[in-house]
Protein backbone atom coordinates (compact mmCIF):
# COMPACT_ATOMS: atom_id res chain seq x y z
CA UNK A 1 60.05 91.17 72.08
CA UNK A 2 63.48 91.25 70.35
CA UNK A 3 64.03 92.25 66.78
CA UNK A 4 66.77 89.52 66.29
CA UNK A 5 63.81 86.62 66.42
CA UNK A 6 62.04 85.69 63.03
CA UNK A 7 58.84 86.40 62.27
CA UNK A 8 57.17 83.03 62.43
CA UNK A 9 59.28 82.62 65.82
CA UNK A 10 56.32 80.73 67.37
CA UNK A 11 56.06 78.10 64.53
CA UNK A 12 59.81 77.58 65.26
CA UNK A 13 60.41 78.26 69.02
CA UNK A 14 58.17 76.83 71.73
CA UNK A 15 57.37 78.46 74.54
CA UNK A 16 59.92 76.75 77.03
CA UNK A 17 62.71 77.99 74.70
CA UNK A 18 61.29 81.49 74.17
CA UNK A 19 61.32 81.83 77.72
CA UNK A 20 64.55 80.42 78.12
CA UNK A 21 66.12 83.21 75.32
CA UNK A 22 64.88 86.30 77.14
CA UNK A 23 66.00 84.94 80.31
CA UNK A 24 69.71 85.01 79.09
CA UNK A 25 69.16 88.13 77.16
CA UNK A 26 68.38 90.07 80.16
CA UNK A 27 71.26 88.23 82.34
CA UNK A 28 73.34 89.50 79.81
CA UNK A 29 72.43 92.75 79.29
CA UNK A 30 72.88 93.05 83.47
CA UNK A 31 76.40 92.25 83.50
CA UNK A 32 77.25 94.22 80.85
CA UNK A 33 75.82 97.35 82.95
CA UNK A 34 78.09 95.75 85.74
CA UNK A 35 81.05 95.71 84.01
CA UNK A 36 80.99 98.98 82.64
CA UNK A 37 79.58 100.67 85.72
CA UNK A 38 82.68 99.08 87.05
CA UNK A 39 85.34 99.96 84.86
CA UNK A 40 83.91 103.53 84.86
CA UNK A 41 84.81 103.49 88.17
CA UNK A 42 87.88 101.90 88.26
CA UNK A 43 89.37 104.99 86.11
CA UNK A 44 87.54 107.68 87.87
CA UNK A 45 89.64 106.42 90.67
CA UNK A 46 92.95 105.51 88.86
CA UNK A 47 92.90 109.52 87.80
CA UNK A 48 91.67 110.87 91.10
CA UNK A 49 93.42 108.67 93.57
CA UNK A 50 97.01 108.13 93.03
CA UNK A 51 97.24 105.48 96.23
CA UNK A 52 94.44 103.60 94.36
CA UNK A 53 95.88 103.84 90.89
CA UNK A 54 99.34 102.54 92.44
CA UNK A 55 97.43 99.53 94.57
CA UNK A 56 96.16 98.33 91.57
CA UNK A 57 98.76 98.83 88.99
CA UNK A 58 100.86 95.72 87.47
CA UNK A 59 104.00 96.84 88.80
CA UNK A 60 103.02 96.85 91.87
CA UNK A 61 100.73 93.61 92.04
CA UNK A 62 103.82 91.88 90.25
CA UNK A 63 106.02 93.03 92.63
CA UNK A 64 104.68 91.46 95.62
CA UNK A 65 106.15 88.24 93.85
CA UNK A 66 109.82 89.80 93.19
CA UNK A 67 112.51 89.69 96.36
CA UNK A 68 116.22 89.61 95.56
CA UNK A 69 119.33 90.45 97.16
CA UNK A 70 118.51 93.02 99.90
CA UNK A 71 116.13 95.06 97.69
CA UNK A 72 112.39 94.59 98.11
CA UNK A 73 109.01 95.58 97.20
CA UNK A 74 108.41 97.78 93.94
CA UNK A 75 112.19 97.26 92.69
CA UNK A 76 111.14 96.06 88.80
CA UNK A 77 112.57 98.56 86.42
CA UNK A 78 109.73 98.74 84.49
CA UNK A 79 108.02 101.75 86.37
CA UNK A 80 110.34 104.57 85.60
CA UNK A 81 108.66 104.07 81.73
CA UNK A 82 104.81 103.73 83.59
CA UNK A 83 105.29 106.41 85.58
CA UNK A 84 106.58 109.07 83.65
CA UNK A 85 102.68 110.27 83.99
CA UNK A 86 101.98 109.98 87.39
CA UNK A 87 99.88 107.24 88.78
CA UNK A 88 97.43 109.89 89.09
CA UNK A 89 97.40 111.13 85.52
CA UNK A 90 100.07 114.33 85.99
CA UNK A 91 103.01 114.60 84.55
CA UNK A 92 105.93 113.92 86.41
CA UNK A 93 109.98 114.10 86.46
CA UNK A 94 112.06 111.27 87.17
CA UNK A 95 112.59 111.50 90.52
CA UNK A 96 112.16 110.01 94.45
CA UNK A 97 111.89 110.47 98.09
CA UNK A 98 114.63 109.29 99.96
CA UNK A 99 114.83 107.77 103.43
CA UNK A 100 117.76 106.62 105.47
CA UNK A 101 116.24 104.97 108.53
CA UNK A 102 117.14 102.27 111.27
CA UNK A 103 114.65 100.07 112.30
CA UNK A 104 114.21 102.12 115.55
CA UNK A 105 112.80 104.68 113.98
CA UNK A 106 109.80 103.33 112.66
CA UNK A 107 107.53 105.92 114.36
CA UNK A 108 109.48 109.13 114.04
CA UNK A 109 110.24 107.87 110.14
CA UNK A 110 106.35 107.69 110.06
CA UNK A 111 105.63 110.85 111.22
CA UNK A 112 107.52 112.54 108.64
CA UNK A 113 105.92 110.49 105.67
CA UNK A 114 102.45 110.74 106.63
CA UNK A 115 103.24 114.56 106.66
CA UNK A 116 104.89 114.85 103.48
CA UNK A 117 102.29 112.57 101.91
CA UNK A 118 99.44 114.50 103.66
CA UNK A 119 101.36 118.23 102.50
CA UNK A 120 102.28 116.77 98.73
CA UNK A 121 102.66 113.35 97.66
CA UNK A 122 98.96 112.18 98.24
CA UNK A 123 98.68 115.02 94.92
CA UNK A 124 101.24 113.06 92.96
CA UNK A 125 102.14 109.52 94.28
CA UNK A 126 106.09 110.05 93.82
CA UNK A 127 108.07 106.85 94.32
CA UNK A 128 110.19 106.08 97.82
CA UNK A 129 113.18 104.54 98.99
CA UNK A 130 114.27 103.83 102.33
CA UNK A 131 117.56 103.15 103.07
CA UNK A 132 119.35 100.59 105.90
CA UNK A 133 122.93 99.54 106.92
CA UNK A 134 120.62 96.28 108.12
CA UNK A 135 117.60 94.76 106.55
CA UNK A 136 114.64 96.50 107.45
CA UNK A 137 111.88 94.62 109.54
CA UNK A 138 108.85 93.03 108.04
CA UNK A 139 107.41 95.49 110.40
CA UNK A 140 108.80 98.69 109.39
CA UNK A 141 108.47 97.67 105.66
CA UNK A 142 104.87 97.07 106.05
CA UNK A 143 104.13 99.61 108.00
CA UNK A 144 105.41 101.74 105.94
CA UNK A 145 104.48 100.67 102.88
CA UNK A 146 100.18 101.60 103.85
CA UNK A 147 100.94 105.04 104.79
CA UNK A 148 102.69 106.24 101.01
CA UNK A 149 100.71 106.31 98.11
CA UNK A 150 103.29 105.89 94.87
CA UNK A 151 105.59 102.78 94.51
CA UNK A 152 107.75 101.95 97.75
CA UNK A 153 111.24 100.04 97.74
CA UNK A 154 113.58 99.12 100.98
CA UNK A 155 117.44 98.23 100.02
CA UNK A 156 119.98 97.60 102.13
CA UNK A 157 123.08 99.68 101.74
CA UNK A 158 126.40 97.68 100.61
CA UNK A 159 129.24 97.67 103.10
CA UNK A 160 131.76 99.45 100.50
CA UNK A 161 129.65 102.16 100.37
CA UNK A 162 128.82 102.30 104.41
CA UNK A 163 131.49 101.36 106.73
CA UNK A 164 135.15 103.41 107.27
CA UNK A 165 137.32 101.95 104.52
CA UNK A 166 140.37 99.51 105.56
CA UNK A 167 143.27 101.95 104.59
CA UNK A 168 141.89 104.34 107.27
CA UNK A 169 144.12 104.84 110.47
CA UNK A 170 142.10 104.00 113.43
CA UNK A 171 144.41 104.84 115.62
CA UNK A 172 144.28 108.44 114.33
CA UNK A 173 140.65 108.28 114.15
CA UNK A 174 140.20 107.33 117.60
CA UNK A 175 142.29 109.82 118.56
CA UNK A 176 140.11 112.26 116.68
CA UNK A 177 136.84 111.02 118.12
CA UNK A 178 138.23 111.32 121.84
CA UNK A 179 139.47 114.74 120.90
CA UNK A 180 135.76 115.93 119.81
CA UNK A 181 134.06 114.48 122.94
CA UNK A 182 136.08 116.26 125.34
CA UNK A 183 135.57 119.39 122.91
CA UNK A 184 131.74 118.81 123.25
CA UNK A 185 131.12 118.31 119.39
CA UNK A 186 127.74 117.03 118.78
CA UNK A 187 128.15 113.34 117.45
CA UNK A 188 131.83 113.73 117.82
CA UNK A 189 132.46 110.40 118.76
CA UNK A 190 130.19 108.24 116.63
CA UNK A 191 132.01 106.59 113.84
CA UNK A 192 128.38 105.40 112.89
CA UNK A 193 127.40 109.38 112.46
CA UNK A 194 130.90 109.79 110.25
CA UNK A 195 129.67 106.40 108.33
CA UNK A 196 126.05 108.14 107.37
CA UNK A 197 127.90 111.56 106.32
CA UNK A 198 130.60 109.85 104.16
CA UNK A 199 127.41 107.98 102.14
CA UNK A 200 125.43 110.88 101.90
CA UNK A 201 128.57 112.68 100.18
CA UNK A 202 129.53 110.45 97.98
CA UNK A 203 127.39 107.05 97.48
CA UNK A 204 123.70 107.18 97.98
CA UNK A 205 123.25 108.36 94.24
CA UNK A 206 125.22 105.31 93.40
CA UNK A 207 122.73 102.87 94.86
CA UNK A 208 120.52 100.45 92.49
CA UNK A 209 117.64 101.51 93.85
CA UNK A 210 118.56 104.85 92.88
CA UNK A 211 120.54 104.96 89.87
CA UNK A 212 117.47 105.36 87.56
CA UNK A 213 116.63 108.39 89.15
CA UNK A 214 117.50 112.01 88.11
CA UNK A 215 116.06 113.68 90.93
CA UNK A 216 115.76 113.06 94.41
CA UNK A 217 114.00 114.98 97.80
CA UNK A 218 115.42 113.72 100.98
CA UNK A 219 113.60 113.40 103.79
CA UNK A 220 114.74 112.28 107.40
CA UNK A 221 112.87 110.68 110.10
CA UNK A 222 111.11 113.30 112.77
CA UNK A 223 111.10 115.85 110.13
CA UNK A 224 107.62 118.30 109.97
CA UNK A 225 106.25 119.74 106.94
CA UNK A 226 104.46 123.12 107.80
CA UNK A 227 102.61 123.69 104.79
CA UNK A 228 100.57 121.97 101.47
CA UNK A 229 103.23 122.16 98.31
CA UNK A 230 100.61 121.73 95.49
CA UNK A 231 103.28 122.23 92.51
CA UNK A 232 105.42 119.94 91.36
CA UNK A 233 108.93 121.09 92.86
CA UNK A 234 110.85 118.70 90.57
CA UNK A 235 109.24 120.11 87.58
CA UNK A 236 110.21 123.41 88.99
CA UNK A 237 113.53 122.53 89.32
CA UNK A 238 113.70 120.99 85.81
CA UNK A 239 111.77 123.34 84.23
CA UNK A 240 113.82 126.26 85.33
CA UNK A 241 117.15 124.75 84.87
CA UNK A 242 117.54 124.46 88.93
CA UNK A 243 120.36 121.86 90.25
CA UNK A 244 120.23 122.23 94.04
CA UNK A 245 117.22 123.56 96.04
CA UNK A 246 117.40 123.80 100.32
CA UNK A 247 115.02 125.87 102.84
CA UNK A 248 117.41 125.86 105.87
CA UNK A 249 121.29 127.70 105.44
CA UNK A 250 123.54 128.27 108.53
CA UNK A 251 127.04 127.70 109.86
CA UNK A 252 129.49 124.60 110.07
CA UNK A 253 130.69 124.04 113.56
CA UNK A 254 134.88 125.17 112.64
CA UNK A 255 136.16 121.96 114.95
CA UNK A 256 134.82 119.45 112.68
CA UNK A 257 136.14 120.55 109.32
CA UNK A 258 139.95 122.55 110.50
CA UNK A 259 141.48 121.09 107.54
CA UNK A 260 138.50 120.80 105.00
CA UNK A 261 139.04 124.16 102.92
CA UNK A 262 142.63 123.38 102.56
CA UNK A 263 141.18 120.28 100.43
CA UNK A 264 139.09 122.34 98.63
CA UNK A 265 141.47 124.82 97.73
CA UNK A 266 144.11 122.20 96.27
CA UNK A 267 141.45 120.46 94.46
CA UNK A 268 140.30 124.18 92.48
CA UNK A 269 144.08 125.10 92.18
CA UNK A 270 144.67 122.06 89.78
CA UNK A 271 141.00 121.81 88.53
CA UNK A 272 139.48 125.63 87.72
CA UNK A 273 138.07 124.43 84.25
CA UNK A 274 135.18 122.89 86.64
CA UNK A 275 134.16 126.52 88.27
CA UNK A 276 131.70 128.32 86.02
CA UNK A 277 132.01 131.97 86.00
CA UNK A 278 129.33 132.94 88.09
CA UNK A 279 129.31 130.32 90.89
CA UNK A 280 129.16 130.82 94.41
CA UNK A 281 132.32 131.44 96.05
CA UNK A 282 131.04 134.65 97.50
CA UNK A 283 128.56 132.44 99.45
CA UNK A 284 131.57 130.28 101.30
CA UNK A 285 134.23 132.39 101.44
CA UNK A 286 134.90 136.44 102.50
CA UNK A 287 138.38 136.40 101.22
CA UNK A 288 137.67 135.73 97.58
CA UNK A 289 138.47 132.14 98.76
CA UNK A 290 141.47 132.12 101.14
CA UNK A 291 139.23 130.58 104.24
CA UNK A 292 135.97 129.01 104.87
CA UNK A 293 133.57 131.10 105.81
CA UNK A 294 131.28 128.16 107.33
CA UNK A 295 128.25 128.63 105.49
CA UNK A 296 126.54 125.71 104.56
CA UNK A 297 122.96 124.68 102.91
CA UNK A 298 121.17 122.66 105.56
CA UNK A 299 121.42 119.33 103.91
CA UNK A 300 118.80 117.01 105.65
CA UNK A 301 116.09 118.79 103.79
CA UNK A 302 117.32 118.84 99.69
CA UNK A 303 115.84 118.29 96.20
CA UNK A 304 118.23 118.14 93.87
CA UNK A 305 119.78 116.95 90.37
CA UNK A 306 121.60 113.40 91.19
CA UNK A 307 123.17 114.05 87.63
CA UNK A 308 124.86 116.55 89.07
CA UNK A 309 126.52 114.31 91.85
CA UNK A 310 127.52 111.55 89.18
CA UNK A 311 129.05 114.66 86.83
CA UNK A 312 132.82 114.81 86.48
CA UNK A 313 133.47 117.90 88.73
CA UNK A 314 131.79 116.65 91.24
CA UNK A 315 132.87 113.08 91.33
CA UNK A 316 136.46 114.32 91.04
CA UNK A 317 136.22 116.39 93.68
CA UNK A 318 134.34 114.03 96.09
CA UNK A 319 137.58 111.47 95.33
CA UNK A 320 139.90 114.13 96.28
CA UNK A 321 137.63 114.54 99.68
CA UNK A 322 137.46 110.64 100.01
CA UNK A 323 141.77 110.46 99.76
CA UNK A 324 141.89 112.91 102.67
CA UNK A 325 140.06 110.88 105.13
CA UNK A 326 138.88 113.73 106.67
CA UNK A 327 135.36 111.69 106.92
CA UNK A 328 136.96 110.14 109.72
CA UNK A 329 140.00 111.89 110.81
CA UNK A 330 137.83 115.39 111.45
CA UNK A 331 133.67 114.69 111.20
CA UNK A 332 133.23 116.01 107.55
CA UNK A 333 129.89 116.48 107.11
CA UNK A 334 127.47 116.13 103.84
CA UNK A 335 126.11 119.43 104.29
CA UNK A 336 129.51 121.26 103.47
CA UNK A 337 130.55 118.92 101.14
CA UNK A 338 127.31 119.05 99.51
CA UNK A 339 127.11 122.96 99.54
CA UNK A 340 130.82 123.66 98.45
CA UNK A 341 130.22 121.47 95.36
CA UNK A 342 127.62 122.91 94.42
CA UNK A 343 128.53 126.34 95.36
CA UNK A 344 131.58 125.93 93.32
CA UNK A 345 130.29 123.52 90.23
CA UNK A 346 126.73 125.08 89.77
CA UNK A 347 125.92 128.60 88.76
CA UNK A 348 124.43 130.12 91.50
CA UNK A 349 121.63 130.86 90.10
CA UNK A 350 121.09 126.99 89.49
CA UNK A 351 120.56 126.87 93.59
CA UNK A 352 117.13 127.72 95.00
CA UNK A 353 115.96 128.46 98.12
CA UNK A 354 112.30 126.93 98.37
CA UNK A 355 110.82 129.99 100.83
CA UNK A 356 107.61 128.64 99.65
CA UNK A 357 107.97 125.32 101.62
CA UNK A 358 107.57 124.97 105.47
CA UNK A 359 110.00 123.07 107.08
CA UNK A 360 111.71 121.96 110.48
CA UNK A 361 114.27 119.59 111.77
CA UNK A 362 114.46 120.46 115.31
CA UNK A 363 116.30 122.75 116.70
CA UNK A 364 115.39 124.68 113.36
CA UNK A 365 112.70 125.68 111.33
CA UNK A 366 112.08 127.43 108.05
CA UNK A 367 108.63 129.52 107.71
CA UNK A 368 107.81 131.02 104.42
CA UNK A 369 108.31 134.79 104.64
CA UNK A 370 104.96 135.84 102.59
CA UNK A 371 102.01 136.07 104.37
CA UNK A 372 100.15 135.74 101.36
CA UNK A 373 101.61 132.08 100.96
CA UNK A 374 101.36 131.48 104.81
CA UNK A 375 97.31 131.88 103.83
CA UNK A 376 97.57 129.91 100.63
CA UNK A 377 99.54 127.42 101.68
CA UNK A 378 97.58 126.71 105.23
CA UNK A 379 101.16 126.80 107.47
CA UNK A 380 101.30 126.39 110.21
CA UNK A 381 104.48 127.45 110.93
CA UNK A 382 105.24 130.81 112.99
CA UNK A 383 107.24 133.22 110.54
CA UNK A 384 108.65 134.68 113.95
CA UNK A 385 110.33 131.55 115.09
CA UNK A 386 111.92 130.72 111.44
CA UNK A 387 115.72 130.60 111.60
CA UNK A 388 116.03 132.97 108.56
CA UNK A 389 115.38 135.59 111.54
CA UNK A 390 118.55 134.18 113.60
CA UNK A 391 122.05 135.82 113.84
CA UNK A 392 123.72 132.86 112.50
CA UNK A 393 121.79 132.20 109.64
CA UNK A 394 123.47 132.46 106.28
CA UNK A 395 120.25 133.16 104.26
CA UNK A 396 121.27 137.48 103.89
CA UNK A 397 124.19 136.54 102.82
CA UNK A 398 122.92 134.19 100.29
CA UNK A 399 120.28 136.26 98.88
CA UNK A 400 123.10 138.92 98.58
CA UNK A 401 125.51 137.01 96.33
CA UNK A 402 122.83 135.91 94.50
CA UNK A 403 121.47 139.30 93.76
CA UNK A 404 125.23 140.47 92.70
């Protein structure tokens, strides 16, 4: 019988009513087992499953309800503040996955999440961004959006920052384009190919979706990743005062950057305040910087410090680039860019090579060298096949200048 009733309960309680007390005393005392069985739950699974902590987060509930201007799904500023502890309950830096996709590539775009999700995200629920020249499909968007489990956002790209600018001669570009085709140069006569390396030089950082970011890891449709990454590699890289980290280094093909070391060159002759002591020129150049050696840091696969790109040297020197119109007179790609500016801006030991990380974009493939990791890691990469073996990999002579 319960304490709370008064002694002479039956001179002031029939039956009926008695009856009628206990009954909601013991309806009530079942839904508060329900309710607390349920929110025990609920944060056993917000801490152990990121994908579930993110399904059912505000943000992204709210978001469902927010689309503006091109950008869609996930875009409120409030999560860089609710996720500077992961969804998941780690710590985490600033940072996101990038994707430039088309439409058409739904399934290879897929293929690469689900194994960088499967390898590391699923561990930390990092946001994404994918990237279009056109507004992305309800399909790919929701496609997408059930295979990654941290916050997802799809913007469309603004024209400015996309297609060749007005005050470039077409006539001369044309020209070029021909030129390359008949030289057999891979993409050598797709403006759209010149269009996606002039963005990734000097304008993706610049994007809304990706402004509030510090970091970023790019990832590219039909990409594989060959083994589980279960660190953080942006804590790594902020943690150990890293700017630019890459897995893959080789050489530029000459005939689609003859003139691009010449604009290098006159941008360090009038800037040298911007080249720290011990950067990387020994990397890009055997002269002691009269030529270009060719070397470049394979740039579809990077994680790097977007404060870096938005920096003065950097910014300055992409301007100088952009005033060249090499981007469209030659076929300038990112990856040089990308590698001489931070070759020449960064300290070299600010750039890491992530050995530990299996990774290919066909024809190529990186396989970490250690065995040990190989086990640790479960690759399944071949160490034998890994382009650090090849002839024209620049990797020896990286780890040289880095060791001098």
């Amino acid at each position: 019988m319960s304490s709370w009733l008064p002694l002479h309960h039956k001179e002031y309680y029939p039956r009926s009513v008695r009856h009628r007390l206990l009954k909601v005393n013991r309806k009530a005392l079942l839904v508060s087992i329900a309710i607390t069985f349920f929110t025990f739950l609920h944060s056993l699974l917000r801490y152990t499953r990121p994908e579930y902590a993110h399904l059912t987060s505000v943000s992204n509930i709210t978001a469902h309800f927010q689309w503006a201007g091109g950008i869609s799904r996930n875009s409120s500023t409030t999560l860089e503040s609710e996720y500077e502890l992961g969804s998941n309950g780690t710590r985490r830096a600033n940072a996101v996955i990038l994707m430039l996709a088309r439409n058409s590539e739904l399934e290879s775009a897929m293929t690469s999440v689900k194994e960088l999700e499967e390898r590391f995200n699923n561990r930390f629920g990092y946001p994404w961004v994918f990237l279009n020249e056109v507004p992305f499909t309800d399909e790919f968007k929701q496609r997408m959006s059930s295979v990654v489990s941290g916050p997802v956002s799809f913007g469309l790209i603004p024209p400015d920052y996309w297609y060749q600018p007005d005050w470039i001669d077409e006539e001369k570009a044309a020209a070029s384009r021909e030129q390359m085709v008949a030289d057999n140069v891979v993409y050598g006569g797709l403006s759209s190919y010149r269009n996606m390396c002039r963005f990734n030089s000097g304008f993706f950082y610049r994007h809304p979706l990706i402004r509030r970011y510090k970091w970023y890891w790019r990832v590219e449709p039909n990409v594989h990743f060959h083994c589980d990454t279960d660190y953080d590699p942006f804590l790594f890289m902020e943690e150990n005062d890293k700017i630019y980290g890459f897995t893959i280094t080789l050489h530029e093909w000459p005939k689609t950057v003859p003139t691009l070391w010449d604009a290098v060159k006159e941008f360090i002759n009038a800037n040298p305040q911007y080249l720290p002591e011990s950067n990387s020129m020994a990397y890009l150049s055997d002269d002691g910087g009269e030529s270009y050696n060719m070397c470049h840091f394979w740039s579809n696969f990077e994680i790097a410090n977007m404060e870096f790109w938005r920096g003065e040297a950097y910014s300055k020197f992409f301007e100088h680039l952009e005033s060249k119109g090499g981007f469209y007179y030659e076929r300038w790609g990112d990856a040089p860019v990308h590698s001489i500016g931070a070759g020449l801006f960064a300290r070299k030991d600010q750039i890491h090579f992530f050995d530990d990380i299996g990774y290919q974009h066909d024809p190529f493939q990186h396989c970490p060298r250690d065995p040990e990791v190989r086990h640790a890691r479960n690759c399944t990469c071949n160490p034998f096949s890994s382009f650090d073996n090849w002839p024209s990999s620049c990797l020896s002579k990286w780890e040289r200048v880095l060791r001098s």
